[in-house]
Protein backbone atom coordinates (compact mmCIF):
# COMPACT_ATOMS: atom_id res chain seq x y z
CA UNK A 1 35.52 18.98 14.60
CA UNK A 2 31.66 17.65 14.14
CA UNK A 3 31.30 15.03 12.04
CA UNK A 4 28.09 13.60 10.21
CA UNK A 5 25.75 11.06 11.80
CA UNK A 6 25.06 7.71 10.07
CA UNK A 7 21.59 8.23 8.03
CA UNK A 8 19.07 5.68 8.71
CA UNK A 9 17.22 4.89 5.47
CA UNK A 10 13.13 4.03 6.73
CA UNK A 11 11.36 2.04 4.49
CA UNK A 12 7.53 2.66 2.91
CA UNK A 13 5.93 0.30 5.09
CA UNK A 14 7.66 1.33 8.29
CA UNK A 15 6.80 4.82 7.87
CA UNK A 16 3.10 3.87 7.08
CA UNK A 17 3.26 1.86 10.60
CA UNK A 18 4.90 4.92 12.32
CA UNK A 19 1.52 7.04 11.39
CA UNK A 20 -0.83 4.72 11.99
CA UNK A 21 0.58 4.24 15.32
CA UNK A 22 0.63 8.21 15.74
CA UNK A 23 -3.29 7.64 14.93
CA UNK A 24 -3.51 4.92 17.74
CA UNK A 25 -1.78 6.75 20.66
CA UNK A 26 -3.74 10.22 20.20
CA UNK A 27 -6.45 8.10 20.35
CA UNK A 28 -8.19 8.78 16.92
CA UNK A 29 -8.25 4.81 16.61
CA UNK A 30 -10.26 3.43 20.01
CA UNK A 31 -8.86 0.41 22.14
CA UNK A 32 -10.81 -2.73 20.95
CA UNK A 33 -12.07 -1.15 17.82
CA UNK A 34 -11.84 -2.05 14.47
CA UNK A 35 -9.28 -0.26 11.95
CA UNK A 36 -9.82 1.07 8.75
CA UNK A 37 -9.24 -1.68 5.75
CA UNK A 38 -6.29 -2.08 4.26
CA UNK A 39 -8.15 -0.45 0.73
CA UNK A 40 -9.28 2.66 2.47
CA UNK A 41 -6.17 3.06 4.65
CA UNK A 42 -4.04 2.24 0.80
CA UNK A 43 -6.23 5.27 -0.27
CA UNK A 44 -5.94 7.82 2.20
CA UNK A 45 -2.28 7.21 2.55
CA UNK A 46 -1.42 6.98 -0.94
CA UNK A 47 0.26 3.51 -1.31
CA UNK A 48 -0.09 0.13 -2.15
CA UNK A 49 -2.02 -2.22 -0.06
CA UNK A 50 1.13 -4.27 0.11
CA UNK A 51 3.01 -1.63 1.85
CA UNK A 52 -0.52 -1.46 4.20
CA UNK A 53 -0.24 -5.08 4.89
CA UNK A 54 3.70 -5.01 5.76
CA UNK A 55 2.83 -2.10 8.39
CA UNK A 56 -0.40 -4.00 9.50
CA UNK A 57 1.84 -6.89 10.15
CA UNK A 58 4.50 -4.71 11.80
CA UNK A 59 1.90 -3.10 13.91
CA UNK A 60 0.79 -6.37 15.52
CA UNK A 61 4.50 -7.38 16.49
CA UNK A 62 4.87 -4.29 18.47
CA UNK A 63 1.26 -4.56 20.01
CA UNK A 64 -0.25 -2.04 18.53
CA UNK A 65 -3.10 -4.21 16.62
CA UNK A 66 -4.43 -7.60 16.89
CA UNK A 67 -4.99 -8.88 12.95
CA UNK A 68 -8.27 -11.24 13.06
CA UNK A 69 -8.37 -13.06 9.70
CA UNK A 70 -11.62 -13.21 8.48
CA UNK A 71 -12.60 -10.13 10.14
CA UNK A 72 -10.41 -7.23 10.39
CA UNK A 73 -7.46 -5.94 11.99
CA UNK A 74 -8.48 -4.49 15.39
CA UNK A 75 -6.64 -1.76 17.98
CA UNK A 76 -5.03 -4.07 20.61
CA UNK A 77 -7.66 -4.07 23.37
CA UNK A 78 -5.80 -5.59 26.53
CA UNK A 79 -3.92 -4.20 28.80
CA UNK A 80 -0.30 -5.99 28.55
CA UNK A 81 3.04 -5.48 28.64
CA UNK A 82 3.37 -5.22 24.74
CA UNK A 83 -0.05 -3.17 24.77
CA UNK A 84 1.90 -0.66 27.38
CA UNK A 85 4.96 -0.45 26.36
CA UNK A 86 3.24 0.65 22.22
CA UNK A 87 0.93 2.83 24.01
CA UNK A 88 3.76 4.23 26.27
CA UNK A 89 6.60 5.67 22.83
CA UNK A 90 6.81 5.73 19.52
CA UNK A 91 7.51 2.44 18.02
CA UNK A 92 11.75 2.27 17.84
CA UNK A 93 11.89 -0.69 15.11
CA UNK A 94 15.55 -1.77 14.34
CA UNK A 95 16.73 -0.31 10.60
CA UNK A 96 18.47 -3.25 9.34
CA UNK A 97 18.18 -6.49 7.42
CA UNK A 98 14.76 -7.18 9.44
CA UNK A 99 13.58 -3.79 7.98
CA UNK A 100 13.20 -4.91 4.33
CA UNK A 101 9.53 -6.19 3.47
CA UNK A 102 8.13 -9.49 2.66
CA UNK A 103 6.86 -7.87 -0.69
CA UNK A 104 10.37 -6.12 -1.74
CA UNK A 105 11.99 -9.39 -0.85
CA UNK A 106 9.42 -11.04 -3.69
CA UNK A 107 9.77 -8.84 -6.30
CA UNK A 108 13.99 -9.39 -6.26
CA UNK A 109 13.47 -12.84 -6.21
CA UNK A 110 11.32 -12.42 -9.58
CA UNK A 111 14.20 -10.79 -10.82
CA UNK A 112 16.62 -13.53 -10.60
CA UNK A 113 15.24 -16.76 -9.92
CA UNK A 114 13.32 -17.11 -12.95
CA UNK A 115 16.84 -16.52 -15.06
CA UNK A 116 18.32 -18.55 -12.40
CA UNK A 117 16.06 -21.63 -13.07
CA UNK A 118 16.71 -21.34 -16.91
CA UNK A 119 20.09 -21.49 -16.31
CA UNK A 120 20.10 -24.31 -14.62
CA UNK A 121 18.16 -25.82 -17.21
CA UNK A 122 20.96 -25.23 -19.90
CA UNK A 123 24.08 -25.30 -17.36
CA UNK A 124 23.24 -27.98 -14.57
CA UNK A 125 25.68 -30.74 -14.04
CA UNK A 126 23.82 -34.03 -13.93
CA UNK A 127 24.86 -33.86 -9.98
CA UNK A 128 23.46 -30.68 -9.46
CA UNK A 129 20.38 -32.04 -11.34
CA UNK A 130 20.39 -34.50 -9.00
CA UNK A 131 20.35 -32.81 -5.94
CA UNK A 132 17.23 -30.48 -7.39
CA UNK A 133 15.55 -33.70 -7.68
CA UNK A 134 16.44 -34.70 -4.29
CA UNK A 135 15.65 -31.62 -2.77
CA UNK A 136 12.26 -31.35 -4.31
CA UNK A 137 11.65 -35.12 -3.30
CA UNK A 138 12.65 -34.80 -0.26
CA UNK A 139 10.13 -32.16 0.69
CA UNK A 140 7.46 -32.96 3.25
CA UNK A 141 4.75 -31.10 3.65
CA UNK A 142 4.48 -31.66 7.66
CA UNK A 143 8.29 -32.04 8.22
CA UNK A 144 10.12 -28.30 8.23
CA UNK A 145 8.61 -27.73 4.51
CA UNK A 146 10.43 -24.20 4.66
CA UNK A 147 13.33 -26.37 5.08
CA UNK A 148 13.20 -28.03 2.09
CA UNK A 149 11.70 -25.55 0.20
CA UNK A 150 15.12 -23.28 0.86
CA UNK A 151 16.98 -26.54 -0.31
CA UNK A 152 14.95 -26.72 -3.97
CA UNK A 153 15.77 -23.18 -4.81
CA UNK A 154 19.12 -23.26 -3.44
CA UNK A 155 19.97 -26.15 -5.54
CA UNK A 156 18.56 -24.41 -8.65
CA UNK A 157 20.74 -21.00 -8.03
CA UNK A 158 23.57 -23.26 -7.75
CA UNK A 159 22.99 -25.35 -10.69
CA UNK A 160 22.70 -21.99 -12.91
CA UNK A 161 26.60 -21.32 -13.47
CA UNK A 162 27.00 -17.96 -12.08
CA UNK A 163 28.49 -17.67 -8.48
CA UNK A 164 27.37 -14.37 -8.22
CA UNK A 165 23.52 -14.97 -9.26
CA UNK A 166 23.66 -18.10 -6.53
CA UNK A 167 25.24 -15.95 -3.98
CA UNK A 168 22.42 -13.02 -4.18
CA UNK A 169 19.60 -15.94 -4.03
CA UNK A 170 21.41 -17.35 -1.08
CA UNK A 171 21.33 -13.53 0.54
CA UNK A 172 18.16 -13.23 -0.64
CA UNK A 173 16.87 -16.25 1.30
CA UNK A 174 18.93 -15.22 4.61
CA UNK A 175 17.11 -11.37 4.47
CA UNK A 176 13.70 -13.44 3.89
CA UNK A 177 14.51 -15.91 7.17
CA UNK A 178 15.54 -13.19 9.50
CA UNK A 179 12.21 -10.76 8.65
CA UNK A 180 9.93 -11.46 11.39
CA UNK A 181 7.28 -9.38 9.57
CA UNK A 182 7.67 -12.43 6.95
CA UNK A 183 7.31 -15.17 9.50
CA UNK A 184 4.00 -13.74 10.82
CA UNK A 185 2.74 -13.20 7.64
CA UNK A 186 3.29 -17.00 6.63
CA UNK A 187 2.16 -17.81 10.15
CA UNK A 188 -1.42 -16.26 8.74
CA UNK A 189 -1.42 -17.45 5.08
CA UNK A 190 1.06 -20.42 4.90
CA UNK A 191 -0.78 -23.70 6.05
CA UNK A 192 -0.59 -27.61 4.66
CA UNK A 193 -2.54 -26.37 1.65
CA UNK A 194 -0.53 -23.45 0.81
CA UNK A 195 2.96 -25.52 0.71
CA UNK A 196 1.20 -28.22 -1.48
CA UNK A 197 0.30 -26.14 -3.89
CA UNK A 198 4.42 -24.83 -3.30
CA UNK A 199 5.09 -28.55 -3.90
CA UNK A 200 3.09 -28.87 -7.12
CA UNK A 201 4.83 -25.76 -8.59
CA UNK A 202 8.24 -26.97 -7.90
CA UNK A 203 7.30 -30.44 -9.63
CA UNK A 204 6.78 -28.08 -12.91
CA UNK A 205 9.92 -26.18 -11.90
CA UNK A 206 11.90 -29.76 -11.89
CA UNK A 207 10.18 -31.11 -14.73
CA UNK A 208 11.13 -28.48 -17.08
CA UNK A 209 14.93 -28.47 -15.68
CA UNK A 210 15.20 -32.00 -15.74
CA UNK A 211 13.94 -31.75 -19.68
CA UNK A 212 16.41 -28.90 -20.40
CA UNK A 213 14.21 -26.36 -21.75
CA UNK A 214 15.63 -22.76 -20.05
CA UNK A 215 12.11 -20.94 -21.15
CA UNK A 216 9.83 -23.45 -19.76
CA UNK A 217 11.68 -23.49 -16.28
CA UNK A 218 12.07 -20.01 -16.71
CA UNK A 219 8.18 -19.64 -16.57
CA UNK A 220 7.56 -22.48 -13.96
CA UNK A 221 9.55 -20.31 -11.64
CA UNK A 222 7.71 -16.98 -12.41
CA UNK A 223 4.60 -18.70 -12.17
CA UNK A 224 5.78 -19.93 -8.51
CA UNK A 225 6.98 -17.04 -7.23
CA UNK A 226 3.44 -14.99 -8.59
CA UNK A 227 1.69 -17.66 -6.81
CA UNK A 228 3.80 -16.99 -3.41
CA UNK A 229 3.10 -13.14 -4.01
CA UNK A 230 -1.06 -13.98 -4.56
CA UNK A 231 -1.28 -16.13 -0.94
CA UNK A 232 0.74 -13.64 0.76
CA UNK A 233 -1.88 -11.32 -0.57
CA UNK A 234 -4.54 -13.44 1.10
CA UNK A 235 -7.48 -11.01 2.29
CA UNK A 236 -7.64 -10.13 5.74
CA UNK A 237 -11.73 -10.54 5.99
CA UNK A 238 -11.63 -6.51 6.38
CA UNK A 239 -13.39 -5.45 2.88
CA UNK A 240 -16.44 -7.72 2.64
CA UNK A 241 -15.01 -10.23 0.47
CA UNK A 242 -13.43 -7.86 -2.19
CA UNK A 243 -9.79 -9.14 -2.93
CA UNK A 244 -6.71 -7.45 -2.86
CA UNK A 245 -5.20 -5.34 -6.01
CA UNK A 246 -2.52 -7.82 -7.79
């Protein structure tokens, strides 16, 4: 008796990555040379330039493209083992936690934090208050900040009342720590600057906890997670200065 295989679902930015690799190995896209922007590839495929920037990002872990900030994202030019072995099949990326992008991961975590945060504003015990305070003050912006930054929002789904609301932040955060097309993107846009302008954010976050007012910390956190989403966005250097769509 034949039975039914499993059904891998692809995501946007995967299959984006799959055709734009197509492009590379026919050779439509030289060695060394520069690719089309991220606006012009977003227009000819027919997407957002989010999902372009997730397959960009892909694209460079499997050796297909080497992204330049400031100037472009070029076709991987050296000969290499990573260059070979893109050049050599069709990228075979694992369908899985890893496959869900930075971007998707975002817009959840707009969904829920924010309600999470005023919550904890109305529910927190004053030892859960505590440790948000702790966690935020304990943040260093040289020591593991992603550390502590995990810790602060943690604290806050925990604080909100609902084990089910902190258990889908707490899965939320595990998906976002095991995406390596995440890590490279912070590796590009997240720098000293970036987390203390994190830092100043989650001040507003704690202020407006610690003062009990749900819609203000409500805010604070949609403001935060908005700002994550804009440096994320961060141009590549590939369309002359023009910014990204929000």
């Amino acid at each position: 008796m034949s039975t039914f295989q499993a059904v891998a679902v692809t995501r946007l930015y995967r299959m984006i990555a799959d055709q734009i690799a197509g492009r590379i190995r026919a050779g439509d896209f030289p060695r060394g040379r520069r690719l089309p922007s991220e606006r012009e590839l977003a227009e000819q495929l027919q997407v957002s330039r989010a999902s372009i920037r997730e397959a960009l990002i892909a694209l460079e872990i499997e050796g297909y493209v080497e992204v330049r900030v400031g100037t472009g994202v070029f076709v991987a030019a050296k000969e290499g083992a990573a260059f070979a072995s893109a050049f050599g099949a069709p990228a075979s990326p694992a369908h899985g936690q890893d496959d869900i992008g930075p971007f998707d991961l975002l817009e959840a975590r707009l969904m829920i934090e924010p309600e999470c945060a005023g919550m904890a504003a109305q529910q927190a015990t004053p030892a859960q208050l505590a440790a948000i305070r702790e966690a935020h003050e304990g943040m260093s912006l040289t020591d593991a900040p992603g550390r502590h930054d995990r810790e602060f929002h943690s604290a806050i789904a925990a604080a909100c009342g609902n084990a089910a609301l902190a258990a889908t932040v707490a899965h939320l955060w595990n998906l976002t720590q095991s995406s390596s097309v995440y890590s490279r993107m912070q590796d590009y846009f997240v720098d000293t600057k970036v987390w203390a302008a994190a830092h100043a954010e989650h001040q507003r976050i704690l202020t407006a906890i610690l003062a009990r007012d749900p819609i203000r910390a409500r805010h604070a956190m949609h403001a935060h997670l908005l700002g994550i989403l804009a440096r994320l966005r961060e141009d590549f250097g590939d369309d002359h200065g023009i910014r990204p769509d929000t």
